[in-house]
N, C-alpha and C. Protein backbone atom coordinates (compact mmCIF):
# COMPACT_ATOMS: atom_id res chain seq x y z
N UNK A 1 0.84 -1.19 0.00
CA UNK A 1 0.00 0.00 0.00
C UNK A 1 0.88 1.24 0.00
N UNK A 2 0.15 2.59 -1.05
CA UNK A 2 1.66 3.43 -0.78
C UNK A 2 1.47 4.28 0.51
N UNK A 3 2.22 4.84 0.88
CA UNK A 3 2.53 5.55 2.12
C UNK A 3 1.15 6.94 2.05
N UNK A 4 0.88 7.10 3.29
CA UNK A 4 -0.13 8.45 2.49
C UNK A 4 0.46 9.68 2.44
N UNK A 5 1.68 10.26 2.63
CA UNK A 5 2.22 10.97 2.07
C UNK A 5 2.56 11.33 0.41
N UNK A 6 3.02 9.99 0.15
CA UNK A 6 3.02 10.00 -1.42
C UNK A 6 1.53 9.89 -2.46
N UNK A 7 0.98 9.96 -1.51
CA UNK A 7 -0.52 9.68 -2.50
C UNK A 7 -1.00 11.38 -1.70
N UNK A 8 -0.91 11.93 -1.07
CA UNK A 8 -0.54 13.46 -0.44
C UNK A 8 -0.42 14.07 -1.81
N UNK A 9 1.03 13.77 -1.74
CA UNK A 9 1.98 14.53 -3.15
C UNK A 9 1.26 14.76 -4.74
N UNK A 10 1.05 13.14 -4.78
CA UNK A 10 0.24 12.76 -6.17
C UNK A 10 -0.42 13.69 -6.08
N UNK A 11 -1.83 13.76 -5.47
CA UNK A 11 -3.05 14.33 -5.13
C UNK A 11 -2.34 16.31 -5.53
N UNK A 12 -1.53 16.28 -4.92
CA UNK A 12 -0.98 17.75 -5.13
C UNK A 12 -0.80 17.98 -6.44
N UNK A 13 0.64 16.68 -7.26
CA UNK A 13 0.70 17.31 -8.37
C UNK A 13 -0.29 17.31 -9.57
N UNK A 14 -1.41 16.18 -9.13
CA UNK A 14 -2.79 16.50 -10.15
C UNK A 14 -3.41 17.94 -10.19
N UNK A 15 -3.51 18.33 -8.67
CA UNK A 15 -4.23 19.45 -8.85
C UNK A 15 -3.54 20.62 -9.40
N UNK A 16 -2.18 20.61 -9.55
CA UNK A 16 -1.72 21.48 -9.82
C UNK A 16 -1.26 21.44 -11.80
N UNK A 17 -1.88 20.28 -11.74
CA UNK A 17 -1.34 20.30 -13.35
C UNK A 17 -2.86 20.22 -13.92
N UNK A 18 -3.87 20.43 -12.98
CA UNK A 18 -5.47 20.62 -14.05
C UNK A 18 -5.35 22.11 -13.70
N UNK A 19 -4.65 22.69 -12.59
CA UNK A 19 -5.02 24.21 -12.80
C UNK A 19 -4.14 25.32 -13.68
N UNK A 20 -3.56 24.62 -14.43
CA UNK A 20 -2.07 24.80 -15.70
C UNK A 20 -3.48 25.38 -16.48
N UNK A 21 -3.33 26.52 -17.87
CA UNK A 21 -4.17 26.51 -18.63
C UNK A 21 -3.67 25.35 -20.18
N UNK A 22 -4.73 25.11 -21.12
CA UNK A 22 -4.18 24.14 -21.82
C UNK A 22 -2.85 23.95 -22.40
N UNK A 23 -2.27 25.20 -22.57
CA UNK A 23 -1.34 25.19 -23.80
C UNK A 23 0.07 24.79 -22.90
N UNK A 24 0.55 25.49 -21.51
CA UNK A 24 0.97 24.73 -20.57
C UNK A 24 0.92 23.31 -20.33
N UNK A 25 -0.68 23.12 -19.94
CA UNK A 25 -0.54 21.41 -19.78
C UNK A 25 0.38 20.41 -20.80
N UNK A 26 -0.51 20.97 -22.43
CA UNK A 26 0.49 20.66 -23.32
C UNK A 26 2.07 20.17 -23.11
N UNK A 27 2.47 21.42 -22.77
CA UNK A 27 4.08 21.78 -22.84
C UNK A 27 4.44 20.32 -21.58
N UNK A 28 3.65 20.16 -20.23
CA UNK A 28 3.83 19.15 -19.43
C UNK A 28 3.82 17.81 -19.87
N UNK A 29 3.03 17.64 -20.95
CA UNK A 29 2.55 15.90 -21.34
C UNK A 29 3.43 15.76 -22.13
N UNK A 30 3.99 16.72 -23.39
CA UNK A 30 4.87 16.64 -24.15
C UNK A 30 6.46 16.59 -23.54
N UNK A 31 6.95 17.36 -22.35
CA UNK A 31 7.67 17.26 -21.59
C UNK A 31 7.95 15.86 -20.89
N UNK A 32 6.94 15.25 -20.20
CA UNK A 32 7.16 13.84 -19.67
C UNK A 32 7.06 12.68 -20.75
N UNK A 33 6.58 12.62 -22.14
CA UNK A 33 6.39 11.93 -23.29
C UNK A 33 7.99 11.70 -23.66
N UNK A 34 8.77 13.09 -23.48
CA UNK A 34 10.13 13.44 -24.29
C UNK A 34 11.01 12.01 -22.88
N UNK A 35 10.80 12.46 -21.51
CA UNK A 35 11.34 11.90 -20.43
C UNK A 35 11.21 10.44 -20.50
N UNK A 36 10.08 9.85 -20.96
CA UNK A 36 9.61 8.22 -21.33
C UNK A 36 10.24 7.80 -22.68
N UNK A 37 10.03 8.39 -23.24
CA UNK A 37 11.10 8.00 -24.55
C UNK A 37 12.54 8.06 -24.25
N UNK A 38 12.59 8.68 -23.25
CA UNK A 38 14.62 8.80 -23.52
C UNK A 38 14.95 7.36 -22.17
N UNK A 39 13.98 7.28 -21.66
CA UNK A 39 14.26 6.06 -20.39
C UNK A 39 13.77 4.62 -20.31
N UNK A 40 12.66 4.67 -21.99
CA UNK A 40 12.51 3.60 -22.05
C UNK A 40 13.46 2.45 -23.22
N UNK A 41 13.75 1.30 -22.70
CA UNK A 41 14.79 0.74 -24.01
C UNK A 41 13.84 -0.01 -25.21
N UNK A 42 14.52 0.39 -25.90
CA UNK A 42 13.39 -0.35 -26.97
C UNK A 42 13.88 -1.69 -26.84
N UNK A 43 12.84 -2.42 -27.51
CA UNK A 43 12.40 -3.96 -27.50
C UNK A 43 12.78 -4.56 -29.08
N UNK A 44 13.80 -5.19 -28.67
CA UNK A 44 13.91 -6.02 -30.09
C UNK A 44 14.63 -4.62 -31.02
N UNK A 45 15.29 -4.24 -30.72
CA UNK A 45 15.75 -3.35 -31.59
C UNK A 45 14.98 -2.45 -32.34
N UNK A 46 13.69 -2.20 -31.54
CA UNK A 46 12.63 -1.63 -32.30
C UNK A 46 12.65 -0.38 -31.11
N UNK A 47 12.38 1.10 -31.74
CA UNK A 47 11.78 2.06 -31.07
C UNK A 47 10.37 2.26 -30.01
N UNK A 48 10.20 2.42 -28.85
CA UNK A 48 8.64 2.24 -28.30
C UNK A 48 8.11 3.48 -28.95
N UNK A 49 6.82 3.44 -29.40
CA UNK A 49 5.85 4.12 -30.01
C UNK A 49 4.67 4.48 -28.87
N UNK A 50 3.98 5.59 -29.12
CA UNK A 50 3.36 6.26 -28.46
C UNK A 50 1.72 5.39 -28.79
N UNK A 51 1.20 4.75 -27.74
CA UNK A 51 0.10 4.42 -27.92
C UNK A 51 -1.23 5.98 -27.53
């Protein structure tokens, strides 16, 4: 079970990323998209693709 501090935090950084206006949020999803691509290894010598 996680600690309730960290589900605290979570809870924080949701609210703080629905009160971003869109074009911001944007810049956030595209920001952590860039962070998952650079940390994930591809499979089989293949690139991971964005479902």
């Amino acid at each position: 079970m996680a600690d309730p501090s960290d589900e605290a935090q979570g809870l924080r950084l949701v609210r703080a990323f629905l009160s971003l206006p869109p074009e911001k949020r944007a810049e956030v999803i595209a920001f952590v998209e860039d962070l998952v691509r650079a940390h994930v290894a591809p499979v089989d010598g293949r690139e991971a693709t964005p479902t």
